[in-house]
N, C-alpha and C. Protein backbone atom coordinates (compact mmCIF):
# COMPACT_ATOMS: atom_id res chain seq x y z
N UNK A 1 -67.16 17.83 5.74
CA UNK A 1 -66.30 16.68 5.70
C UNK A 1 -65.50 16.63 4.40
N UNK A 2 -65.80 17.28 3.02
CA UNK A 2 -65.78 17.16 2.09
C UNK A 2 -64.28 17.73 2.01
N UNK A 3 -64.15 18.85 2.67
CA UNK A 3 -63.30 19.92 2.82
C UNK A 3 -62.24 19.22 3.58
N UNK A 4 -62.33 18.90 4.27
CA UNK A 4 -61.52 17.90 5.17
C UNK A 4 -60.69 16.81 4.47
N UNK A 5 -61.29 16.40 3.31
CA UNK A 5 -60.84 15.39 2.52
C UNK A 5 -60.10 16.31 1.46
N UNK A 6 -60.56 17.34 0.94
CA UNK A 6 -59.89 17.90 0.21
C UNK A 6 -58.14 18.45 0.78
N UNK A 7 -58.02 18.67 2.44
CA UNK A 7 -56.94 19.33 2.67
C UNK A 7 -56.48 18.52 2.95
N UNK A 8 -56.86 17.08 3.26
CA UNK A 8 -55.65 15.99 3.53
C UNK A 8 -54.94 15.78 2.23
N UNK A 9 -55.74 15.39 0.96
CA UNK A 9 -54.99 15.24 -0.21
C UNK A 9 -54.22 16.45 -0.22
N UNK A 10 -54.29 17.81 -0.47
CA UNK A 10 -53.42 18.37 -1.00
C UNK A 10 -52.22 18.28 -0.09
N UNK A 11 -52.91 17.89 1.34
CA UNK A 11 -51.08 17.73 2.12
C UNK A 11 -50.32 16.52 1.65
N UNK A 12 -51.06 15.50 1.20
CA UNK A 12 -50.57 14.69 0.55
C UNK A 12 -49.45 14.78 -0.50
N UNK A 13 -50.30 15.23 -1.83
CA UNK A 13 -49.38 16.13 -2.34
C UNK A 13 -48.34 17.17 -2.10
N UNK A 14 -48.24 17.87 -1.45
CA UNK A 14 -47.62 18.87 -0.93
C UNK A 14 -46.34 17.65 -1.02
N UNK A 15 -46.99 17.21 0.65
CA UNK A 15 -45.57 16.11 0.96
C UNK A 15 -44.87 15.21 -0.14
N UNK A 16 -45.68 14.63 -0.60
CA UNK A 16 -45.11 13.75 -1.32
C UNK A 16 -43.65 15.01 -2.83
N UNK A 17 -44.66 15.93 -2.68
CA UNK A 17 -43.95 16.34 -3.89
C UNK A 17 -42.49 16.92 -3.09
N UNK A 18 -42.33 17.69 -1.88
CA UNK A 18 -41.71 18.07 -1.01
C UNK A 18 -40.49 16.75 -1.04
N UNK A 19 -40.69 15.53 -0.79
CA UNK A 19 -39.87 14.62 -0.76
C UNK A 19 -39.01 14.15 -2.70
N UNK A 20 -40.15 13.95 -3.70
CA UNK A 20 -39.45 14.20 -4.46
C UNK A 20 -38.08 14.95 -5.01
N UNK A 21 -38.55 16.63 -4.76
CA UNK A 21 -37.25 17.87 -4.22
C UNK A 21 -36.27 17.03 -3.58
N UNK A 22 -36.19 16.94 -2.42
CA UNK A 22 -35.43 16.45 -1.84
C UNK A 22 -34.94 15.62 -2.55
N UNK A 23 -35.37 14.55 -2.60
CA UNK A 23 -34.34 13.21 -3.13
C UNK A 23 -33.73 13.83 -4.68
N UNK A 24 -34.55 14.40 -5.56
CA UNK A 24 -33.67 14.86 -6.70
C UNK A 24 -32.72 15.84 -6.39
N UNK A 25 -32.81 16.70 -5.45
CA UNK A 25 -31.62 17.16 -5.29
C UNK A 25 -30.55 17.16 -4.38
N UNK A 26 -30.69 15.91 -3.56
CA UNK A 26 -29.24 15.31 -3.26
C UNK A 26 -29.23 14.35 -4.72
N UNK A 27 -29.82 13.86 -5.04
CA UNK A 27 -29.14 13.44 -6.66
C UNK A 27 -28.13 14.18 -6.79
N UNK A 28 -28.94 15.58 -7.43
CA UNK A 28 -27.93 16.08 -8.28
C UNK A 28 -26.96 16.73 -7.84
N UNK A 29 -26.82 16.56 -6.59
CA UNK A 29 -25.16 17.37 -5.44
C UNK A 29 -24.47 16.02 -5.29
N UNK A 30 -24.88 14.97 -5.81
CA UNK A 30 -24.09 13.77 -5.42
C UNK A 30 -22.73 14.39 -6.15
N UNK A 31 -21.49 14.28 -5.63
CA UNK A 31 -20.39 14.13 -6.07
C UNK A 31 -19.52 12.58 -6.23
N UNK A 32 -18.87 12.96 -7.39
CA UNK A 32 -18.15 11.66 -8.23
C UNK A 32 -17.27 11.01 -6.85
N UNK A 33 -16.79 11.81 -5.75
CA UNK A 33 -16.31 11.20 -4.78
C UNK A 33 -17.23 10.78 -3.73
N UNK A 34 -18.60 10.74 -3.67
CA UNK A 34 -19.00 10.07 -2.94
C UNK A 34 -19.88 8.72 -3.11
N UNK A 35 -19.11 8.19 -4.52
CA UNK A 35 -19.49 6.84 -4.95
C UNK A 35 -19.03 5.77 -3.46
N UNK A 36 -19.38 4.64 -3.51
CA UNK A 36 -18.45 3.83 -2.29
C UNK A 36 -17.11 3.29 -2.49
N UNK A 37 -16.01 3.49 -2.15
CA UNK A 37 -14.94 2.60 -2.09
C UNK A 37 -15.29 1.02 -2.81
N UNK A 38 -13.68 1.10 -3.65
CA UNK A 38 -14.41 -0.50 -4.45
C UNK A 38 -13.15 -1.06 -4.89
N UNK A 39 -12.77 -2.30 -4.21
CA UNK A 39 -11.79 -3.25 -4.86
C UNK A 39 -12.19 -4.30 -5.84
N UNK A 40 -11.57 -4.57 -6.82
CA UNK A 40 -11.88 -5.09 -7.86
C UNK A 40 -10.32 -6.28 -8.39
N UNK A 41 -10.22 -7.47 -8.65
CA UNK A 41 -9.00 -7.96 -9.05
C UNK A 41 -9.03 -7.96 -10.29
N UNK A 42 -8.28 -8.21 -11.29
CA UNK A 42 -7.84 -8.13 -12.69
C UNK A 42 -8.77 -8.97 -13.15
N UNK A 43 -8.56 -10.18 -12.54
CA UNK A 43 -9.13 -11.54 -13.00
C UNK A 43 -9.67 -12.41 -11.73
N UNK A 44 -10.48 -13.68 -11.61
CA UNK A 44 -11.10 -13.84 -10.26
C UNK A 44 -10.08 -14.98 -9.73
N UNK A 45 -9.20 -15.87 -11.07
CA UNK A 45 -8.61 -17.05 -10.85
C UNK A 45 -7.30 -16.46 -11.46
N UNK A 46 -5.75 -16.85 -10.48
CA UNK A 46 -4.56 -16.31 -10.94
C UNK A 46 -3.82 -17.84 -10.86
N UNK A 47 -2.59 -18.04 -11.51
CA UNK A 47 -2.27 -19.22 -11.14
C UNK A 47 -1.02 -19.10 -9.64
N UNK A 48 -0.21 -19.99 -9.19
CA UNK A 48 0.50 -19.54 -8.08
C UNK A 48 1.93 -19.42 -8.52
N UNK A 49 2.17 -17.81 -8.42
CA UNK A 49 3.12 -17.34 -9.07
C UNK A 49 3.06 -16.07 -9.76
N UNK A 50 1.84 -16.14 -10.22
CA UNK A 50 1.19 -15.11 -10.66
C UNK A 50 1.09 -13.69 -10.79
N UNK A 51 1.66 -12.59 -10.90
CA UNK A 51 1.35 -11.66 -10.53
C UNK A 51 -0.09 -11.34 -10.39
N UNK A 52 -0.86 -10.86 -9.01
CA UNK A 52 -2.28 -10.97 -8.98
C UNK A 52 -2.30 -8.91 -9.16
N UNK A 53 -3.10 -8.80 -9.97
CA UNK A 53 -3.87 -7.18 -10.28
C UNK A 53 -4.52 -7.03 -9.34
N UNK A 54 -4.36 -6.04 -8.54
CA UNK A 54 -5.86 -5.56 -8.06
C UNK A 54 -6.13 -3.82 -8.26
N UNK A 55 -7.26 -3.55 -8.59
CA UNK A 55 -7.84 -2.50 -8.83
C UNK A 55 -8.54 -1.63 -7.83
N UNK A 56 -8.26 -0.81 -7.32
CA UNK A 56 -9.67 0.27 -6.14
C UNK A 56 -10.10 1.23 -6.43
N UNK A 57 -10.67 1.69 -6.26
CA UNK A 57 -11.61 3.04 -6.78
C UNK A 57 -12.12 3.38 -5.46
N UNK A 58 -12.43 5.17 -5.47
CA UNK A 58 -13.12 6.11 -4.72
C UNK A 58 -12.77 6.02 -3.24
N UNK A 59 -11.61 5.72 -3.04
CA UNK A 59 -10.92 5.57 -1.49
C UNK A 59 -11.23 7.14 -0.85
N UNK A 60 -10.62 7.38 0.16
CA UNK A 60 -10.62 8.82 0.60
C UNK A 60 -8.78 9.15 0.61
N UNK A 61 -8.14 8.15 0.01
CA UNK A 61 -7.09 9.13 -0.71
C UNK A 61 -6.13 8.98 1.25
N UNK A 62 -6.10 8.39 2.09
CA UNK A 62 -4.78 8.86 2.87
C UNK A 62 -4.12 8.02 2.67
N UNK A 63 -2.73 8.67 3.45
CA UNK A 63 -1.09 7.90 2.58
C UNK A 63 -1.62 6.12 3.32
N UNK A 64 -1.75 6.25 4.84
CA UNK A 64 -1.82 4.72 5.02
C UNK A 64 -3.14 3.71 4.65
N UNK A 65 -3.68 4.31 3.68
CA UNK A 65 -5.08 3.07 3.23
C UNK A 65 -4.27 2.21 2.60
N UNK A 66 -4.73 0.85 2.89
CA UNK A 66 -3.34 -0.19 1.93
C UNK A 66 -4.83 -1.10 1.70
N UNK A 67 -4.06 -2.25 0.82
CA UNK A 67 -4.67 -3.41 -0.17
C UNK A 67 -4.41 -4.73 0.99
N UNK A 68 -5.05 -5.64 1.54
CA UNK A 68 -4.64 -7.15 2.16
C UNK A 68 -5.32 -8.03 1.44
N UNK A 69 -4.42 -8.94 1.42
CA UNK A 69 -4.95 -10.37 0.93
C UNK A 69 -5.00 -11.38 2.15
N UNK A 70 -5.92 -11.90 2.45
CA UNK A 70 -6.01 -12.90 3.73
C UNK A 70 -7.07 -13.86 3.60
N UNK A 71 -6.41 -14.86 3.75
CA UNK A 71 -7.13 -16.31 4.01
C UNK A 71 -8.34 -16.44 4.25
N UNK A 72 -9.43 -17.01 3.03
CA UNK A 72 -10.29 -17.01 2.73
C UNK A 72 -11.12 -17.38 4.85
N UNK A 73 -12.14 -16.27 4.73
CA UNK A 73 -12.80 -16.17 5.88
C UNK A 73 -11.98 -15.61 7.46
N UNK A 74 -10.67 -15.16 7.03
CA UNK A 74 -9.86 -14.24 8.41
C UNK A 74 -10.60 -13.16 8.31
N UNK A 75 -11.00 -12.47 9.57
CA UNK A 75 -11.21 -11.39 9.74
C UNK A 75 -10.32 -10.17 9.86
N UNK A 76 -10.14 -9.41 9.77
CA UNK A 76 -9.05 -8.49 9.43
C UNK A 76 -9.02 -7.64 10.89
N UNK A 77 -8.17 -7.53 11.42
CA UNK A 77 -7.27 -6.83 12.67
C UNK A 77 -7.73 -8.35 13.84
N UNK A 78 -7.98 -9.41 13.41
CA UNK A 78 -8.32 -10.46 14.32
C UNK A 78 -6.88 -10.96 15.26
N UNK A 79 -6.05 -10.65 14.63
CA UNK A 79 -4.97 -11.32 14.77
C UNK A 79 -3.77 -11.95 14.12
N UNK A 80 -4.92 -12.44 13.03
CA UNK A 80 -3.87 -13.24 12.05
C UNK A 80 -3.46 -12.43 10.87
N UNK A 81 -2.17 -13.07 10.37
CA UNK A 81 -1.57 -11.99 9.20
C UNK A 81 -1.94 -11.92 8.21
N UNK A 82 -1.98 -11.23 7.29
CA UNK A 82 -2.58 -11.02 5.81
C UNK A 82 -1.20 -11.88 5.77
N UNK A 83 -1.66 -12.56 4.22
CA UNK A 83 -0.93 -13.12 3.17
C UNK A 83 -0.02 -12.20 2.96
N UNK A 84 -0.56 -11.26 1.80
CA UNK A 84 -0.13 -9.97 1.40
C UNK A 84 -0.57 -8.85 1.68
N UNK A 85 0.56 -7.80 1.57
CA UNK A 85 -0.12 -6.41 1.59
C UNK A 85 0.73 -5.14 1.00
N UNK A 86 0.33 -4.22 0.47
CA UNK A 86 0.97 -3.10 -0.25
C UNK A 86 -0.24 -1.74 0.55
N UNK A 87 0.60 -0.32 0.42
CA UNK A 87 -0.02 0.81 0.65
C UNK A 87 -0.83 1.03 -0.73
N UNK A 88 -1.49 1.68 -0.56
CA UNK A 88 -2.17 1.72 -1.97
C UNK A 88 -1.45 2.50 -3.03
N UNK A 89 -0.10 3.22 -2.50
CA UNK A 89 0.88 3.18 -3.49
C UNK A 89 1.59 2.41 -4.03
N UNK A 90 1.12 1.27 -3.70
CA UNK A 90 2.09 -0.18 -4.08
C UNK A 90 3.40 -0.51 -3.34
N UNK A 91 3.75 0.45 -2.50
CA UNK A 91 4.84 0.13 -1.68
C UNK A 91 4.46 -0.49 0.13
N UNK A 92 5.61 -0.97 0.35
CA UNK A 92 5.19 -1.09 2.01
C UNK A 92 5.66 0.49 2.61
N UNK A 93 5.80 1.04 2.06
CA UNK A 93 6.36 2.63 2.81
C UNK A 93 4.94 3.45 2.81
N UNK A 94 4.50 3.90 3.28
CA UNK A 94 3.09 4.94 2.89
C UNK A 94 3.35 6.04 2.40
N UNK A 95 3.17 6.34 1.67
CA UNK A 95 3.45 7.58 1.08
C UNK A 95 3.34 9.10 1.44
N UNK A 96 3.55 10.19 0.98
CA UNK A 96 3.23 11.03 1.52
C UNK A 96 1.91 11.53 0.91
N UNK A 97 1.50 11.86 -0.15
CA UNK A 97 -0.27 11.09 -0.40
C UNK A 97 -0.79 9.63 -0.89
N UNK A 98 -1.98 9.33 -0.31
CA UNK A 98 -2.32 8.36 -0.20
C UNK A 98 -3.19 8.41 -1.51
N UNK A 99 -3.15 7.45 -2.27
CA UNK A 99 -4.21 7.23 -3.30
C UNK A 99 -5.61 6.95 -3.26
N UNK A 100 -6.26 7.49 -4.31
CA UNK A 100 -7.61 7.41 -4.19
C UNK A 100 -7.81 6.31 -4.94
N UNK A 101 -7.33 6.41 -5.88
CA UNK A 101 -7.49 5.12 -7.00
C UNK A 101 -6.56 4.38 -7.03
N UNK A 102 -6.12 3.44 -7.95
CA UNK A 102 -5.82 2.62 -8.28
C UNK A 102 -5.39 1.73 -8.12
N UNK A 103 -3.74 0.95 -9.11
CA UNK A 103 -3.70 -0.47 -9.17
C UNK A 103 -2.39 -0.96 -8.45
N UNK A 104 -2.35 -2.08 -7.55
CA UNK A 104 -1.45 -2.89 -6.52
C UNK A 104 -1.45 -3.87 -7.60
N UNK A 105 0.03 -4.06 -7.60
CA UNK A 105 0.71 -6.03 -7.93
C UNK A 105 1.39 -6.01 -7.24
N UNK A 106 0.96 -7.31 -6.41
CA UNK A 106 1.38 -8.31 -5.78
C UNK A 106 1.88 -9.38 -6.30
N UNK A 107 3.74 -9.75 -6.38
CA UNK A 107 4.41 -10.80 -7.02
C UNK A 107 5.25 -11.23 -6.44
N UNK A 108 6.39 -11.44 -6.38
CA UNK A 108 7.29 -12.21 -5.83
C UNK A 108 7.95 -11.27 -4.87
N UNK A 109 7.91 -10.03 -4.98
CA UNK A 109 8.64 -8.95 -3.54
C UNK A 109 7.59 -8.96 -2.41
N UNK A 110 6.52 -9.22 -2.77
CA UNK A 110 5.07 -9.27 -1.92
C UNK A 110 5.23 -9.65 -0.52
N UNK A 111 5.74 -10.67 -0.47
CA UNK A 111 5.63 -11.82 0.67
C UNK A 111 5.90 -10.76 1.96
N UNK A 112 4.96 -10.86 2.87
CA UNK A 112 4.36 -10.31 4.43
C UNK A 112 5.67 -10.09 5.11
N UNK A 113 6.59 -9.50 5.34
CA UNK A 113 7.55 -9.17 6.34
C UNK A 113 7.30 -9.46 7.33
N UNK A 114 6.27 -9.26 8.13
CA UNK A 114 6.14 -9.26 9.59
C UNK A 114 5.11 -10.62 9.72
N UNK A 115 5.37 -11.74 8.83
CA UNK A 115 4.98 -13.13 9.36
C UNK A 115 6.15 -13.66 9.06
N UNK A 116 6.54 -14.44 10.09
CA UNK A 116 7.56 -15.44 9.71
C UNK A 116 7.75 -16.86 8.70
N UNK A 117 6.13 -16.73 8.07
CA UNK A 117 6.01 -18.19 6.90
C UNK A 117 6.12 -17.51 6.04
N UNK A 118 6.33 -18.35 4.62
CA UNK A 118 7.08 -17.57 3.40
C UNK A 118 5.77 -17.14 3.11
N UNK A 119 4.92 -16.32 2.30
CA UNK A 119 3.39 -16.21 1.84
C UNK A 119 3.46 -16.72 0.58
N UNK A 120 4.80 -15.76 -0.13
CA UNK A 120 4.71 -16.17 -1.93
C UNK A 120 5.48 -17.00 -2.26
N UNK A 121 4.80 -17.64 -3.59
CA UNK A 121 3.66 -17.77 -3.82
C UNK A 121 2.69 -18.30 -3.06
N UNK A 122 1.29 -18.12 -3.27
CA UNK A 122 0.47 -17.95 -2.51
C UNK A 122 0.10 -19.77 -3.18
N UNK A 123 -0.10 -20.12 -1.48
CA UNK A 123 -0.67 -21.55 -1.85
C UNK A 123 -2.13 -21.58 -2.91
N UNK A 124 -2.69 -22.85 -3.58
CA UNK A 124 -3.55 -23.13 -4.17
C UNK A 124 -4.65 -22.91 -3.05
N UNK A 125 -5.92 -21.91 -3.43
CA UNK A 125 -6.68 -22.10 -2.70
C UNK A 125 -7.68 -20.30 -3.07
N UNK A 126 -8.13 -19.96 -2.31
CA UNK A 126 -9.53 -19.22 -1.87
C UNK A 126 -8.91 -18.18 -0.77
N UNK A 127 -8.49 -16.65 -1.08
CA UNK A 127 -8.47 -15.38 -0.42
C UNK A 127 -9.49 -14.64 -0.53
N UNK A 128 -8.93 -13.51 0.37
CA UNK A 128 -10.28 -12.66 0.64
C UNK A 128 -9.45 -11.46 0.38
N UNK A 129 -9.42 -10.41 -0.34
CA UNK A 129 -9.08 -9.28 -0.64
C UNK A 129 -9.67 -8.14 -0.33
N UNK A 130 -8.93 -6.66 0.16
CA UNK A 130 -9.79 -6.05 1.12
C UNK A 130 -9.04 -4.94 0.48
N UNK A 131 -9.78 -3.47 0.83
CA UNK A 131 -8.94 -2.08 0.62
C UNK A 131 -9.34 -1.68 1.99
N UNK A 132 -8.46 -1.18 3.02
CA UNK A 132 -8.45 -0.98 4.69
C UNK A 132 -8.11 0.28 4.12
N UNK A 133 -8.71 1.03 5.39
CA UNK A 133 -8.22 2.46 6.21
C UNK A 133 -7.20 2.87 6.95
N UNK A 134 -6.41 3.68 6.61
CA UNK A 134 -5.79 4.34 7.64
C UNK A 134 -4.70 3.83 8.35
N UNK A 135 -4.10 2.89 8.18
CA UNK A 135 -3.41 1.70 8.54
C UNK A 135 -3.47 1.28 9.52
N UNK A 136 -5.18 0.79 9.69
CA UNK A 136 -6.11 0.38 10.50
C UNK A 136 -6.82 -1.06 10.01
N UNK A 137 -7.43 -1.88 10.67
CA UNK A 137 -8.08 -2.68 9.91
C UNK A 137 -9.86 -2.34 9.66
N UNK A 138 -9.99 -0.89 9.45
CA UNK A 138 -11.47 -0.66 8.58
C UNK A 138 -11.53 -0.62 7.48
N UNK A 139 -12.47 -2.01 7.16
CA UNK A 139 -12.73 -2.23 5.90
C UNK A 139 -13.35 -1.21 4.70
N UNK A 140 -12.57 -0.51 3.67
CA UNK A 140 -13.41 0.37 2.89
C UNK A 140 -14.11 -0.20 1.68
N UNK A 141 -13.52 -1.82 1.30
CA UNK A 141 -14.39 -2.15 0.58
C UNK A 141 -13.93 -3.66 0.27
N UNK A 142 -14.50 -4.61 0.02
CA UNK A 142 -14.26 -6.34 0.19
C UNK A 142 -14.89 -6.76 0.92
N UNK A 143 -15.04 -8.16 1.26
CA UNK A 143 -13.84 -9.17 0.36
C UNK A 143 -14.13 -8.94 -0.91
N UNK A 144 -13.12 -9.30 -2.25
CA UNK A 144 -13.32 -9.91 -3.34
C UNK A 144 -12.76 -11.26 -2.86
N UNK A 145 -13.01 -12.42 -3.84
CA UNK A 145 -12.70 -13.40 -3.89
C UNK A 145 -11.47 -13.96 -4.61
N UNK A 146 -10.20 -14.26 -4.24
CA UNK A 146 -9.12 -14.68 -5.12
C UNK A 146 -9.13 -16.17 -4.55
N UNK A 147 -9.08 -16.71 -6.01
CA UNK A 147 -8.46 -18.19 -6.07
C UNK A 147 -7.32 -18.50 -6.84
N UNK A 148 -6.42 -19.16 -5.94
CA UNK A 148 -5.56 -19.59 -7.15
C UNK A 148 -5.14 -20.76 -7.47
N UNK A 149 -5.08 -21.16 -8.03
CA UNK A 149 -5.67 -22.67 -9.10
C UNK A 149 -4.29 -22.92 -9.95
N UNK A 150 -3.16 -23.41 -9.32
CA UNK A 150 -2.07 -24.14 -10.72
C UNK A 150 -2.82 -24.53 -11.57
N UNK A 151 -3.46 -25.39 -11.34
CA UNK A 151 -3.98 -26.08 -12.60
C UNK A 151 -4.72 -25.37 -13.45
N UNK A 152 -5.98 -24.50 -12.97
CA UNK A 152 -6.62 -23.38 -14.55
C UNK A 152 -6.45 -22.42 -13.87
N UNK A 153 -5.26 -21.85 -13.15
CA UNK A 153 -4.75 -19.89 -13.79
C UNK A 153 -4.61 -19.51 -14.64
N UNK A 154 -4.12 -18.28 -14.67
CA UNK A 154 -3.88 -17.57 -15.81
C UNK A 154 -4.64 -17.27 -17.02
């Protein structure tokens, strides 16, 4: 019986150490691009008027991934229009590469073409900010939270 107890532990060990391996070395094959997609705004409160920053990181880089801003709790491809929106080249044109990184302002050229209400400036209130796919509505990373506050922006 003794023996019996002895070969379960060492499978124990075995395994356990077997899984260690493993997990340290997808560690260390992790690549810097397979962090998650991440939108980030400049600041959390802008005033209305504002030019609002927004920041993304670790996208997968195609021309149509774009930035939306939409009304705090819209779901995105629901129907209703984003506030705002830019390609993640900052233009409404998509580019011919799409960015992996970086930074969209949204200001007074901003305002949604394809809604018929003015967007900008963006009323006082609570958005939801998103970095989409493909010029699709899959979310790669959001909401962040934008408020904008005349009274304490900026």
């Amino acid at each position: 019986m003794s023996q019996f107890k002895n070969v379960k532990s060492g499978l124990h060990i075995i395994i356990s150490l077997g899984i260690a391996v493993f997990v340290l070395s997808a560690y260390a094959n992790a690549q810097p691009g397979d962090a998650a997609p991440m939108v980030t705004l400049e600041k959390s409160t802008y005033a209305s008027g504002e030019n609002i920053v927004v920041n993304f990181s670790n996208g997968p880089g195609n021309k149509g991934d774009w930035i939306a801003v939409y009304a705090k709790g819209v779901v995105p491809g629901s129907g209703i229009f984003t506030e705002l929106w830019y390609y993640s080249n900052g233009k409404r044109e998509a580019g011919g590469n799409g960015a992996s990184e970086g930074t969209v302002v949204f200001d007074s050229a901003s305002d949604n073409p394809e809604n018929t209400e003015v967007d900008w400036p963006l009323a006082d209130g609570i958005y939801d900010v998103y970095f989409m796919c493909c010029e699709e509505y899959d979310v790669l990373a959001g909401p962040v939270a934008l408020t904008i506050d005349s009274a304490g922006g900026g």
